[in-house]
Protein backbone atom coordinates (compact mmCIF):
# COMPACT_ATOMS: atom_id res chain seq x y z
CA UNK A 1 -12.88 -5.51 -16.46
CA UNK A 2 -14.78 -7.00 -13.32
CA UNK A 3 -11.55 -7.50 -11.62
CA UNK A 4 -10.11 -4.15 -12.25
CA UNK A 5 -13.35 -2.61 -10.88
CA UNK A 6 -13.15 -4.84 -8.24
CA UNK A 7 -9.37 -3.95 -7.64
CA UNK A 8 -9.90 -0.45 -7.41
CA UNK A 9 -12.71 -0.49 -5.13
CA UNK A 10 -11.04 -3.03 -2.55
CA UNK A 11 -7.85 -0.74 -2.25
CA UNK A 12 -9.57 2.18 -2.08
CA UNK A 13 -11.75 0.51 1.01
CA UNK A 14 -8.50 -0.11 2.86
CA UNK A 15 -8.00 4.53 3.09
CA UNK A 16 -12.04 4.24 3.94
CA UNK A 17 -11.62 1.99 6.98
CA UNK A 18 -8.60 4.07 7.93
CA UNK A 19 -10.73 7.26 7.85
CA UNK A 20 -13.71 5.12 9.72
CA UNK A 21 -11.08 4.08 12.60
CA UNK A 22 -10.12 7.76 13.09
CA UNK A 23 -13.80 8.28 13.43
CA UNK A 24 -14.81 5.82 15.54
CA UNK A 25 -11.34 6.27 17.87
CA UNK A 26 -10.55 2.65 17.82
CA UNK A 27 -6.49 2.19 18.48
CA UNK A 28 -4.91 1.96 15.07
CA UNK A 29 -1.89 -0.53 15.62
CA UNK A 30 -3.77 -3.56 17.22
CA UNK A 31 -6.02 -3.23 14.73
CA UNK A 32 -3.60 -3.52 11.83
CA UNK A 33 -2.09 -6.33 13.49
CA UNK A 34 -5.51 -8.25 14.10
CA UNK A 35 -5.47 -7.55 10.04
CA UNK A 36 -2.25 -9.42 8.94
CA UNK A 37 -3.28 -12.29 11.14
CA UNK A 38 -6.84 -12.31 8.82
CA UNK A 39 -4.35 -11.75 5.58
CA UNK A 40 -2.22 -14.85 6.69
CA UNK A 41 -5.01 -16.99 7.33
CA UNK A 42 -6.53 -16.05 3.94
CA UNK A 43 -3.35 -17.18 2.69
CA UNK A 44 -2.72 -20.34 3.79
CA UNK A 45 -6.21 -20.88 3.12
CA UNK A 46 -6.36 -20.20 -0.55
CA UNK A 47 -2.74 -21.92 -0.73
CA UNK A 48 -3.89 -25.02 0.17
CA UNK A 49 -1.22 -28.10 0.23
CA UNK A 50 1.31 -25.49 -0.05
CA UNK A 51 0.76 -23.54 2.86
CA UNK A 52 3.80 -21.41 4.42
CA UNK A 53 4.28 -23.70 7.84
CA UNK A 54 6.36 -26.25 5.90
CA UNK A 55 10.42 -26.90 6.90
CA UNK A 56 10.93 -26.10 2.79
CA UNK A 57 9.74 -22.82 3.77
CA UNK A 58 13.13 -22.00 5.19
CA UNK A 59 15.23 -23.11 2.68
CA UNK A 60 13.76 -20.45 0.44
CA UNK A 61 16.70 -18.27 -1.10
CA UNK A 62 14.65 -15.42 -0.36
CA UNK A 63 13.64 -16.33 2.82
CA UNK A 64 16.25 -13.13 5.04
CA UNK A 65 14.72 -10.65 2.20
CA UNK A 66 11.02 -11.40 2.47
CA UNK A 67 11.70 -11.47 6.83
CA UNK A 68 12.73 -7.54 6.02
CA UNK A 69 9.86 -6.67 4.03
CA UNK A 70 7.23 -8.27 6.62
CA UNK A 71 9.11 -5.58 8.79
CA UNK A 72 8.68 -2.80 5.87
CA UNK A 73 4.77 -4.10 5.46
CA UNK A 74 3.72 -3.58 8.91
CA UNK A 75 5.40 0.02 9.42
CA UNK A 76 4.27 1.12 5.62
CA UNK A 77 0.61 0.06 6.63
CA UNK A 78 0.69 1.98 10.12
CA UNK A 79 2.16 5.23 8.22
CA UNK A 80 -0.66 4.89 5.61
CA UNK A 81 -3.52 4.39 8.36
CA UNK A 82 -1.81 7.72 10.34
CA UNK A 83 -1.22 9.49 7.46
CA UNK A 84 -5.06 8.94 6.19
CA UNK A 85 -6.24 9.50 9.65
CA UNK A 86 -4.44 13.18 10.31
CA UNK A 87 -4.35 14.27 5.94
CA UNK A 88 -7.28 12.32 4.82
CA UNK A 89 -7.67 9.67 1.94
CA UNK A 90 -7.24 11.58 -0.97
CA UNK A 91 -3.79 12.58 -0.32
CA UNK A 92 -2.93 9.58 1.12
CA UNK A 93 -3.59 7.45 -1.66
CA UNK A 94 -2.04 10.40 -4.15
CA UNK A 95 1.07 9.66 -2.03
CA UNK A 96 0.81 6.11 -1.73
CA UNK A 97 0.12 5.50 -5.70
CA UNK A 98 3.02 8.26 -6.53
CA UNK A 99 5.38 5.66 -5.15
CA UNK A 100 5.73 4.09 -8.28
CA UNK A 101 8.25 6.22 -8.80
CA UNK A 102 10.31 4.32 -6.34
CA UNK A 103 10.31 1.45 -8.21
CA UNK A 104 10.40 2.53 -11.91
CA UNK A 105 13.55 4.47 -11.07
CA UNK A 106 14.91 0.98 -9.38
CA UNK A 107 14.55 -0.55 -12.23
CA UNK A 108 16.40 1.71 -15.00
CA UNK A 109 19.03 2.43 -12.57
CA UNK A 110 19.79 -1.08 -11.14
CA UNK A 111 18.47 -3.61 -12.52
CA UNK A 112 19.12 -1.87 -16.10
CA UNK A 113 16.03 -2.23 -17.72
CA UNK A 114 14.77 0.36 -20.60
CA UNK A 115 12.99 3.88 -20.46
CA UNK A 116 11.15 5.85 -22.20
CA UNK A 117 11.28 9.55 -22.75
CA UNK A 118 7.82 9.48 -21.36
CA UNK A 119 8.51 7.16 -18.44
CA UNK A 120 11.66 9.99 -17.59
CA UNK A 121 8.99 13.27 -17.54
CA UNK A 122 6.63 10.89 -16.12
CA UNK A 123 8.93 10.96 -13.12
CA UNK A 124 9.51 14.28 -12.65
CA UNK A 125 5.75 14.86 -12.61
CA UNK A 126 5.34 12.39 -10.22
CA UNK A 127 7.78 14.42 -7.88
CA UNK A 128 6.11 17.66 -8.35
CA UNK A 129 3.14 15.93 -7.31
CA UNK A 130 3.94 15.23 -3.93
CA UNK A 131 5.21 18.60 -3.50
CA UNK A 132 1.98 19.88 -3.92
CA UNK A 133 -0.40 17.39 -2.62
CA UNK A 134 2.02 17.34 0.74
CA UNK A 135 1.15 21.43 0.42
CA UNK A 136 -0.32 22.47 3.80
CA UNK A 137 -4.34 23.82 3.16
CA UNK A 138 -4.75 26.16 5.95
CA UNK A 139 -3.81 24.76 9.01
CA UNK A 140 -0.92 25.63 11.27
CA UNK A 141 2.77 25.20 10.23
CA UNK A 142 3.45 22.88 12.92
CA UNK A 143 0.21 20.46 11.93
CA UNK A 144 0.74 20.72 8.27
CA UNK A 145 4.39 20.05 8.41
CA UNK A 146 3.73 16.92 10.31
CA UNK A 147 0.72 15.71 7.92
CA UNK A 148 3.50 16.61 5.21
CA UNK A 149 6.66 14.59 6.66
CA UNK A 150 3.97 11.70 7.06
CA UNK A 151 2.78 11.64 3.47
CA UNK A 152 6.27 11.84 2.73
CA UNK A 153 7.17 8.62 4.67
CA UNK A 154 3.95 7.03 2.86
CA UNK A 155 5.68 7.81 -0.77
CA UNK A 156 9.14 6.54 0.49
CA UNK A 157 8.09 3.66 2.48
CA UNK A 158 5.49 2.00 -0.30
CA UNK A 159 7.74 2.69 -3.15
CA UNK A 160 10.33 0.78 -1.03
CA UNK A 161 7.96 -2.06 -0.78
CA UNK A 162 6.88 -2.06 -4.26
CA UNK A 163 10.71 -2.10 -5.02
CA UNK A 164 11.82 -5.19 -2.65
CA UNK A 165 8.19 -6.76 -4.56
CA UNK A 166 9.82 -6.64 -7.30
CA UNK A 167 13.11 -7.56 -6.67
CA UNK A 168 11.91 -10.74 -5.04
CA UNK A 169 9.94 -11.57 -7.95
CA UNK A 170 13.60 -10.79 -10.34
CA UNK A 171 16.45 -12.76 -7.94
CA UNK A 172 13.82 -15.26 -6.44
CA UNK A 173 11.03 -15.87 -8.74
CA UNK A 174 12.34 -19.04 -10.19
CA UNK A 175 11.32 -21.90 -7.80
CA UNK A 176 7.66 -23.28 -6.31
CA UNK A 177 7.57 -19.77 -4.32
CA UNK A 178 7.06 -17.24 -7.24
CA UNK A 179 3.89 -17.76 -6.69
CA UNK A 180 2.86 -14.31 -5.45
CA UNK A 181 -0.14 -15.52 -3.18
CA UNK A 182 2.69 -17.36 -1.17
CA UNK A 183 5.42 -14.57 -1.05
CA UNK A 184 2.71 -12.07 -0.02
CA UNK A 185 1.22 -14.71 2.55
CA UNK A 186 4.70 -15.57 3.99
CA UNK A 187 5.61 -11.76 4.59
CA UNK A 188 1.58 -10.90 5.59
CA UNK A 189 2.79 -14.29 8.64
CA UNK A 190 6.15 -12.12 9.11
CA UNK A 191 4.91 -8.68 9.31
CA UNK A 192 1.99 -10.10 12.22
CA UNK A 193 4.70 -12.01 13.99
CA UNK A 194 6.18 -8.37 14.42
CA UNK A 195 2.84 -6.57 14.94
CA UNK A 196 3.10 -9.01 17.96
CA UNK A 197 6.64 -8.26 19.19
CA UNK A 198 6.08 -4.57 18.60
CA UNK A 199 2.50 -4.38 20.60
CA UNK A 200 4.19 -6.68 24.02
CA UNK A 201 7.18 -4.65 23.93
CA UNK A 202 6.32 -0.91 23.71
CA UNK A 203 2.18 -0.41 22.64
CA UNK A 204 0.09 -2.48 24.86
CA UNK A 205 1.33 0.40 27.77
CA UNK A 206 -1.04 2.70 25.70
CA UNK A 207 -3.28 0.50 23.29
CA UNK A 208 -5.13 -2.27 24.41
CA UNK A 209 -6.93 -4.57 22.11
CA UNK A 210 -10.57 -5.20 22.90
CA UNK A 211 -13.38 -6.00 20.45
CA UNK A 212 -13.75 -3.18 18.45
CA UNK A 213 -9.91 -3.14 17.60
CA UNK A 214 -10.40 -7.26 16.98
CA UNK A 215 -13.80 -6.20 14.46
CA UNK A 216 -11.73 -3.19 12.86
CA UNK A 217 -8.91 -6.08 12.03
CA UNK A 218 -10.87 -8.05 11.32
CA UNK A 219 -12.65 -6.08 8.37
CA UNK A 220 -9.23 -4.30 7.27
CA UNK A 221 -7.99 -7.78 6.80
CA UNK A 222 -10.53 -9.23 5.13
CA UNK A 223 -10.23 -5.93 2.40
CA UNK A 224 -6.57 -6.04 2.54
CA UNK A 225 -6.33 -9.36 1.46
CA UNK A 226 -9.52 -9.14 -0.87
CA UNK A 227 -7.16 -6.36 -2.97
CA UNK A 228 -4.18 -8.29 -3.18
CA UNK A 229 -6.07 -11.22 -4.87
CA UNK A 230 -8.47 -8.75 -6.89
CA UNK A 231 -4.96 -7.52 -8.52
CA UNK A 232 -4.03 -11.34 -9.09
CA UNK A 233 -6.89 -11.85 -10.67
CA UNK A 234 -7.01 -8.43 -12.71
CA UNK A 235 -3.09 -8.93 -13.79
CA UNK A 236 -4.12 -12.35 -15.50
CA UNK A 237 -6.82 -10.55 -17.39
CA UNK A 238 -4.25 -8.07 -18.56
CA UNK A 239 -1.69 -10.33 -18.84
CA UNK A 240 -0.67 -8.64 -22.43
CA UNK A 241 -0.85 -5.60 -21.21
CA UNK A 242 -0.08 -4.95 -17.55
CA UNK A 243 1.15 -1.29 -17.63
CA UNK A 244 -2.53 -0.25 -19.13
CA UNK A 245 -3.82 -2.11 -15.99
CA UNK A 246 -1.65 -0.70 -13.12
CA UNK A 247 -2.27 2.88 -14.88
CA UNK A 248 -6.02 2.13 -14.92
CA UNK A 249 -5.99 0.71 -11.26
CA UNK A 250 -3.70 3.69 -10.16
CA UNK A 251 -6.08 6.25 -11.54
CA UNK A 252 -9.02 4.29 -10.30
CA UNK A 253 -8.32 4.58 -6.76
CA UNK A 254 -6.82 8.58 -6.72
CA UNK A 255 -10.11 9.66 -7.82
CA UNK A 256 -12.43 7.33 -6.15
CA UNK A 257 -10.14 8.32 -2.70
CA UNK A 258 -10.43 11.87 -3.52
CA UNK A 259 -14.17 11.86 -4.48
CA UNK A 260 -14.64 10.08 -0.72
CA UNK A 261 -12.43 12.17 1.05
CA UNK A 262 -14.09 15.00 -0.11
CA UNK A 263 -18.02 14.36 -0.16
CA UNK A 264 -18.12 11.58 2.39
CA UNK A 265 -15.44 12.80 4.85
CA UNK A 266 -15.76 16.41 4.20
CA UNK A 267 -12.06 16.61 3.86
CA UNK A 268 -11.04 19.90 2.46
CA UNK A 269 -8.60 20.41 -0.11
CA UNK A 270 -7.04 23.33 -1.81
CA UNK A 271 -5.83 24.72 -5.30
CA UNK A 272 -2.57 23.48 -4.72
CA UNK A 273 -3.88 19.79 -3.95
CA UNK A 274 -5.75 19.71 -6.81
CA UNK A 275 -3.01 20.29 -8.78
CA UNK A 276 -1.57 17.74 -7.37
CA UNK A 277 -4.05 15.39 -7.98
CA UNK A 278 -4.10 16.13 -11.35
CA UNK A 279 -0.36 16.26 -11.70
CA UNK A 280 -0.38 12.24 -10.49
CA UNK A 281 -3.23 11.50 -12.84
CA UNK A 282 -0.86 12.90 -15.51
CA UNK A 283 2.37 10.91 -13.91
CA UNK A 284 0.88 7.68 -14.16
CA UNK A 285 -0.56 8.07 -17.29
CA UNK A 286 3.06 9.00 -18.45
CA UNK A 287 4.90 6.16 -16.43
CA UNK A 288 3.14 3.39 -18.47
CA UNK A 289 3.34 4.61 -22.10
């Protein structure tokens, strides 16, 4: 139970120090990757002896699939930090969580594993969910159209990288690197490496990195990486029962975002999020039965 607690409080913290960065105006993209360069050397760290800088490394069959998904990690991450900054936690991590969808729907249609009846509605839900929690609250058309199309992209873009997850861990998962401390390290080394490329090329015209962007990375790192082995840890506890946990974790974090969002944030929501909230709670109760 510790882990799960511990699970849903460390992912949460990840929409809290988005929220914090808006409020303290410290540049958003050098921060996130000052982050993955924390997250890979937390990696390699807890890896030990088998540490990603090895010539093996390369000879991983996986090795072209997890370069795309550093690509997808780094531009997932920066949507979720915009999308928290300009819609606010709560309906970022309604959007982020819904993308289970993504997957689950991966899953029965191409990999051909079972469904449920419940598992079927459960999806459905899910999708009127993001209609309403994407539901502009008051503000302009032009502003909540764009705080829409980027909880959108949040949905699409994690539920893509929960699918290539888990199609790594089907087609790959086989050898010395199903280890999922090492495939998340190796594509945590990837997505910095084009964090890098990325800031040279086009952001450092407009973004510089200076200490409170190196601090902000530093701390985002440290709670990004803290997550990912909280749900290691958590997923052995549960290891007879890992649908109860993701639908516990899931749950966990939409209300304990929401509950920030709204009383330590002052973020204002409406009927129709609310419904929405309650409509995911509802969907990811249904997509684990």
């Amino acid at each position: 139970m510790i882990w799960l607690i511990l699970s849903i409080i460390a992912s949460t913290g990840l929409f809290v120090i988005f929220e914090l960065i808006r409020k303290l105006k410290i540049n958003l993209f050098p921060a996130i990757v000052s982050n993955y360069f924390v997250c890979l050397v937390c990696g390699n760290v807890l890896l030990g002896e088998d540490y990603i800088f090895q010539s093996n490394t390369l000879d991983h069959r996986g090795f072209p699939y997890m370069i795309f998904m550093g690509g997808m990690f780094i531009g997932t991450f920066f949507l979720m930090g915009q999308a928290t900054s300009k819609a606010g936690s709560a309906k970022s991590s309604v959007a982020s969580k819904m993308s289970v969808i993504v997957p689950v729907m991966a899953a029965i249609l191409l990999l051909g594993q079972p469904s449920t009846d419940f598992q079927i509605v459960g999806i459905f839900v899910g999708l009127i969910c993001v209609y309403f929690i994407t539901k502009r609250n008051g503000t302009s058309a032009k502003k909540g159209s764009s705080h829409a199309l980027l909880l959108l992209l949040v949905f699409i873009g994690s539920g893509l990288v929960d699918t290539g997850l888990n199609f790594l861990s089907h087609y790959f998962g086989d050898s010395h690197a199903n280890s999922p401390v090492f495939i998340s390290t190796f594509i945590f080394t990837v997505a910095f490496i084009f964090g890098v490329l990325i800031y040279l090329v086009k952001v450092r015209k407009t973004q510089t990195i200076a200490k409170p962007e190196l601090l902000a990375g530093l701390v985002l790192g440290l709670v990004n990486f803290f997550s990912l082995y909280c749900v290691f840890k958590a997923l052995d506890s549960y290891a007879d029962n890992t649908a109860y946990y993701w639908m516990l974790n899931n749950i966990g974090i939409v209300l304990l975002s929401t509950g920030i969002s709204v009383f330590m944030f002052k973020r204002r929501l409406d009927k129709a999020n609310y419904i929405g909230i309650g409509l995911a709670v509802l969907a990811i109760v249904l997509l684990n039965i």
